[in-house]
N, C-alpha and C. Protein backbone atom coordinates (compact mmCIF):
# COMPACT_ATOMS: atom_id res chain seq x y z
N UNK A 1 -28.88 17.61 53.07
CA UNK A 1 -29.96 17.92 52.19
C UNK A 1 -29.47 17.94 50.75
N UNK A 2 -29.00 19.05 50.08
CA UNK A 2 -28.53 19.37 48.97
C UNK A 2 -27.01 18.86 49.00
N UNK A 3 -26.19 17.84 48.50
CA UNK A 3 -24.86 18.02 49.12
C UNK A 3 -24.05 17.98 47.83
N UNK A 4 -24.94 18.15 46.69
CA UNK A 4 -23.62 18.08 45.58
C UNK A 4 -23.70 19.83 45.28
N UNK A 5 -22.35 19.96 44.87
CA UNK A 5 -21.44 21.16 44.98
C UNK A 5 -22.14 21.95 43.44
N UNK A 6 -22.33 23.37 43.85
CA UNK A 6 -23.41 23.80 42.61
C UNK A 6 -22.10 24.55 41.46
N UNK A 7 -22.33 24.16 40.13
CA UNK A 7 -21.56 24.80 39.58
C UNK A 7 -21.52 26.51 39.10
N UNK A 8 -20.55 27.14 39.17
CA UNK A 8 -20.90 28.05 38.53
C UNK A 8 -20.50 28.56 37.35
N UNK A 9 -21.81 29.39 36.41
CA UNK A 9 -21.56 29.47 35.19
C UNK A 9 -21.26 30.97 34.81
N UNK A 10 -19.61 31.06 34.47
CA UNK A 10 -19.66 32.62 34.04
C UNK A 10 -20.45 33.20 33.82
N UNK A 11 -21.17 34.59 34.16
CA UNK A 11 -22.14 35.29 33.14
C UNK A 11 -21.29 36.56 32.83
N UNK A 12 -20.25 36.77 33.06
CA UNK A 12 -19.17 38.19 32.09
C UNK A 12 -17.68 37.92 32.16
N UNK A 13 -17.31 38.31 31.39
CA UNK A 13 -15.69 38.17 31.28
C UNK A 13 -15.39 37.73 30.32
N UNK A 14 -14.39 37.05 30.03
CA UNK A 14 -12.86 36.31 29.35
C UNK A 14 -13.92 34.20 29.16
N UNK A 15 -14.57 34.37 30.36
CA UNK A 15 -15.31 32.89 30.31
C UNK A 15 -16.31 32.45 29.35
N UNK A 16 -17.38 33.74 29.70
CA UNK A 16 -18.54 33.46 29.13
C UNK A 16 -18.38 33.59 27.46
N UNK A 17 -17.76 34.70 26.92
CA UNK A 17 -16.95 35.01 25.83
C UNK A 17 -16.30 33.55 24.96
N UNK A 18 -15.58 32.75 25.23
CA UNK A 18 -14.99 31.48 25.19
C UNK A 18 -16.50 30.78 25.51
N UNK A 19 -16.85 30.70 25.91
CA UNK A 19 -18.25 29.28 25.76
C UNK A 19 -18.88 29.97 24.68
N UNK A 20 -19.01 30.77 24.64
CA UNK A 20 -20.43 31.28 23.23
C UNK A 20 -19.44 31.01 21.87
N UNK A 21 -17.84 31.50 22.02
CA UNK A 21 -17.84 30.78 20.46
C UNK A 21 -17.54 29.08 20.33
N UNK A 22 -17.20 28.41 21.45
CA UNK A 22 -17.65 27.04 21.69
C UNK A 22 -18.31 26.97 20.97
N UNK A 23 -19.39 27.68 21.47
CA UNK A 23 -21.57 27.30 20.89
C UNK A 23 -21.09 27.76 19.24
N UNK A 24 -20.32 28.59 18.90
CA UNK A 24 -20.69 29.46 17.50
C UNK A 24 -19.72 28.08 16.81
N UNK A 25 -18.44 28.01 17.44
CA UNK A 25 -17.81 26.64 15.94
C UNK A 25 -18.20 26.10 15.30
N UNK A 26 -19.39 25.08 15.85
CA UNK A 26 -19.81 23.95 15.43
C UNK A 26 -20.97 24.57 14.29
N UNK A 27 -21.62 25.25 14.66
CA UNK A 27 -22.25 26.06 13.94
C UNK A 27 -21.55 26.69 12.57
N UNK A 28 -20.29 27.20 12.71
CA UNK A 28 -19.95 27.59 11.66
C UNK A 28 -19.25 26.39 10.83
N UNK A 29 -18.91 25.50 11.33
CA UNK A 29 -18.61 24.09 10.65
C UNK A 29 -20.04 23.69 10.15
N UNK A 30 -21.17 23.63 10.47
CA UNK A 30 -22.17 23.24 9.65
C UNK A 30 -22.75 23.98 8.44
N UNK A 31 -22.55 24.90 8.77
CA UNK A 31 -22.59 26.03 7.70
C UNK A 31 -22.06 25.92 6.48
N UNK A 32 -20.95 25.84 6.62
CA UNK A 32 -19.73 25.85 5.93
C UNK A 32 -19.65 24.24 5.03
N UNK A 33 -20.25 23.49 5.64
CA UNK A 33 -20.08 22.17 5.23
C UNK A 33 -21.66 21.61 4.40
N UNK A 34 -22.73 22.22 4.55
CA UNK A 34 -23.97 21.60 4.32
C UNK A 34 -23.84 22.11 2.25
N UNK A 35 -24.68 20.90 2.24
CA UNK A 35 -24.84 20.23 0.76
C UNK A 35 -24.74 21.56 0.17
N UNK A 36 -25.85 22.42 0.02
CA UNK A 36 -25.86 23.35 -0.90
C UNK A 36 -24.52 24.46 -1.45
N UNK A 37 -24.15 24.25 0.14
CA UNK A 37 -22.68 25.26 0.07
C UNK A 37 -21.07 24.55 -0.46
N UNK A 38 -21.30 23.16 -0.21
CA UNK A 38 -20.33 22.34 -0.71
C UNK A 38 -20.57 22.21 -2.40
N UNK A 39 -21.65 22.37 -2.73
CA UNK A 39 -22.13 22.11 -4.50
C UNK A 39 -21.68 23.12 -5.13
N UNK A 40 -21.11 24.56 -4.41
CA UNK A 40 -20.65 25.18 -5.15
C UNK A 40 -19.53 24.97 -5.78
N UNK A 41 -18.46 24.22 -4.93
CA UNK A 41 -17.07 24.32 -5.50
C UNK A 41 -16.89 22.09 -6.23
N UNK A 42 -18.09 21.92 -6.36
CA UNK A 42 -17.80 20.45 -6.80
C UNK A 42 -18.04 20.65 -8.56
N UNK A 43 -17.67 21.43 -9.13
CA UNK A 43 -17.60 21.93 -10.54
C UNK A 43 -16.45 20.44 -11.00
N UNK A 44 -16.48 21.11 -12.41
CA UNK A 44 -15.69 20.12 -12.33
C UNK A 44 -13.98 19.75 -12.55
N UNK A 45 -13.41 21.02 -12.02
CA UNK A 45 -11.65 21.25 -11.01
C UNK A 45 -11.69 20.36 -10.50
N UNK A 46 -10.32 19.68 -10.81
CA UNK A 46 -9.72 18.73 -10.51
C UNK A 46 -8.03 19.55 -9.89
N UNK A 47 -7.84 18.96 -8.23
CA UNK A 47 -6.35 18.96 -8.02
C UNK A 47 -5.98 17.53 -7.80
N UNK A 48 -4.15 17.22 -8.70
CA UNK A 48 -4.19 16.54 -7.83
C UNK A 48 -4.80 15.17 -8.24
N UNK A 49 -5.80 14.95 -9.21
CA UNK A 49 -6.63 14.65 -9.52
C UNK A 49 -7.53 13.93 -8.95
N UNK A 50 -7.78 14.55 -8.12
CA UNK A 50 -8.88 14.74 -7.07
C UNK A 50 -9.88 15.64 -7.19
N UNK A 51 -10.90 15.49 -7.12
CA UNK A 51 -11.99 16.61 -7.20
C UNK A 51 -11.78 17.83 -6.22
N UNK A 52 -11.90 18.85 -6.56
CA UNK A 52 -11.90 20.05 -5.45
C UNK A 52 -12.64 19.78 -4.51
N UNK A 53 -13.57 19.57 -4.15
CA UNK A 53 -14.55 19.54 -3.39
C UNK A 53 -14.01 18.91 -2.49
N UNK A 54 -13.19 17.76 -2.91
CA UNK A 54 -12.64 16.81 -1.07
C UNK A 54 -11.26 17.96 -0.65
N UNK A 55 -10.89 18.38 -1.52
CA UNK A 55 -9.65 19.48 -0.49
C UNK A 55 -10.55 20.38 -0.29
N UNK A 56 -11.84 21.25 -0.29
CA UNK A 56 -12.43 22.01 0.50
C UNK A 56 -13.14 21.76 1.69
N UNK A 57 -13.82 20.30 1.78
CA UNK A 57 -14.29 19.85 3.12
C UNK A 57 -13.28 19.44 3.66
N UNK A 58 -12.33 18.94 3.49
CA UNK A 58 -11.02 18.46 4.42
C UNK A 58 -10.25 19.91 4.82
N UNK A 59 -10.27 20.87 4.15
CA UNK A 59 -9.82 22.53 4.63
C UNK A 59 -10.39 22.66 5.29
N UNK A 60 -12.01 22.57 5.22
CA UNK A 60 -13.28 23.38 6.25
C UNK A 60 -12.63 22.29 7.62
N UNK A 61 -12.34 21.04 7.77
CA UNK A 61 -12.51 20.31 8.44
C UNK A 61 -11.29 20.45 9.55
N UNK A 62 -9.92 20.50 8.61
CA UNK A 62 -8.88 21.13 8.97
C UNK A 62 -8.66 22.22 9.73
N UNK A 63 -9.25 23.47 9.33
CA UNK A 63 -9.49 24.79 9.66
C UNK A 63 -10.64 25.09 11.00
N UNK A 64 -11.46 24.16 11.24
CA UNK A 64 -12.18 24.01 12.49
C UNK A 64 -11.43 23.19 13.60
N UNK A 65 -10.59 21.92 13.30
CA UNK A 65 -9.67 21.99 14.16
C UNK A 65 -8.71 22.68 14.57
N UNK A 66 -8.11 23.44 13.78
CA UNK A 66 -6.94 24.92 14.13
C UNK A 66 -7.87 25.86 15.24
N UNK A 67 -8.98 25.91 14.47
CA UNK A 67 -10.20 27.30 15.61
C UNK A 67 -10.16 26.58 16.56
N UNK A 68 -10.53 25.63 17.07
CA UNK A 68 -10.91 24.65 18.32
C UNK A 68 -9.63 24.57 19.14
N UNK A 69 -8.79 24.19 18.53
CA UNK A 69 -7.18 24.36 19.28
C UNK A 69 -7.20 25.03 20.15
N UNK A 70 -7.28 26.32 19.22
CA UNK A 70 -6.66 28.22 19.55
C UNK A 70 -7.80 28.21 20.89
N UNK A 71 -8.83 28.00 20.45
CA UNK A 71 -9.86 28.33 21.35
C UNK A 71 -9.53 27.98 22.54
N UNK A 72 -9.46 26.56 22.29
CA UNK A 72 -8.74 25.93 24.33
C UNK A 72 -7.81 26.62 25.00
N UNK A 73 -7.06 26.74 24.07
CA UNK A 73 -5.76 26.95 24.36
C UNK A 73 -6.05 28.88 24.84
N UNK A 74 -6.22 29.43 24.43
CA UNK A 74 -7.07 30.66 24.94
C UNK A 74 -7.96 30.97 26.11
N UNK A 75 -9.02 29.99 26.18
CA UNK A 75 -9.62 29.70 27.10
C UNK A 75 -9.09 29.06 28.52
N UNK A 76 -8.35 28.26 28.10
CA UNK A 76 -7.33 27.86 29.26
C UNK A 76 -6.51 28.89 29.77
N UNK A 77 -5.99 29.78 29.13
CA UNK A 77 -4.94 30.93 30.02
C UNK A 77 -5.63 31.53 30.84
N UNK A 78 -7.34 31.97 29.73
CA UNK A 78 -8.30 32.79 30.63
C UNK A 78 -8.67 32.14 32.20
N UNK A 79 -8.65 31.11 32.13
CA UNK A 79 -9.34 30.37 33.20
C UNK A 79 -8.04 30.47 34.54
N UNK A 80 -7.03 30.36 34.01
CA UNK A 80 -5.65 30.50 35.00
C UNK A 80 -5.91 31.63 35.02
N UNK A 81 -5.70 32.67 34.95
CA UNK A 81 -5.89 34.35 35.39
C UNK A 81 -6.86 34.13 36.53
C-alpha cells in the first residue's frame, strides 16, 4: 500500500533548534544585504580604493558562510549523539 519510508521531523531537542536557524540565516543574509541597508555604508569611503560598500557585502557574504559552516558542523555532532 504505502511503501515509501515516512520521514521524521524533529519537533524538540538539539534538531529542531538547528533547522529553525537554517530557516533564520538566509533571512538574516537578506536583511543584512537589501538596498536600503547596503546605502548606508556606500558614502563616499574609499578602502583600498575600492568603495566600502563592496568590502561590506563581501563581509555580510563572508560572515554567512562562517554561520552556515558552524551551523553544520554543530548540527552534525547533534545528529551523532
Amino acid at each position: 500500500m504505502n511503501d515509501q519510508p515516512t520521514r521524521s521531523i524533529p519537533t524538540k531537542g538539539p534538531g529542531r533548534r538547528f533547522r529553525d536557524l537554517a530557516v533564520l540565516l538566509p533571512c538574516l543574509g537578506i536583511l543584512l544585504l537589501v538596498t536600503p541597508f547596503v546605502s548606508i555604508f556606500t558614502h563616499s569611503g574609499h578602502v583600498f580604493g575600492l568603495p566600502s560598500a563592496i568590502f561590506y557585502v563581501f563581509g555580510v557574504w563572508a560572515g554567512l558562510i562562517i554561520l552556515a559552516l558552524g551551523l553544520a558542523r554543530r548540527a552534525n555532532k547533534a545528529n551523532r549523539s
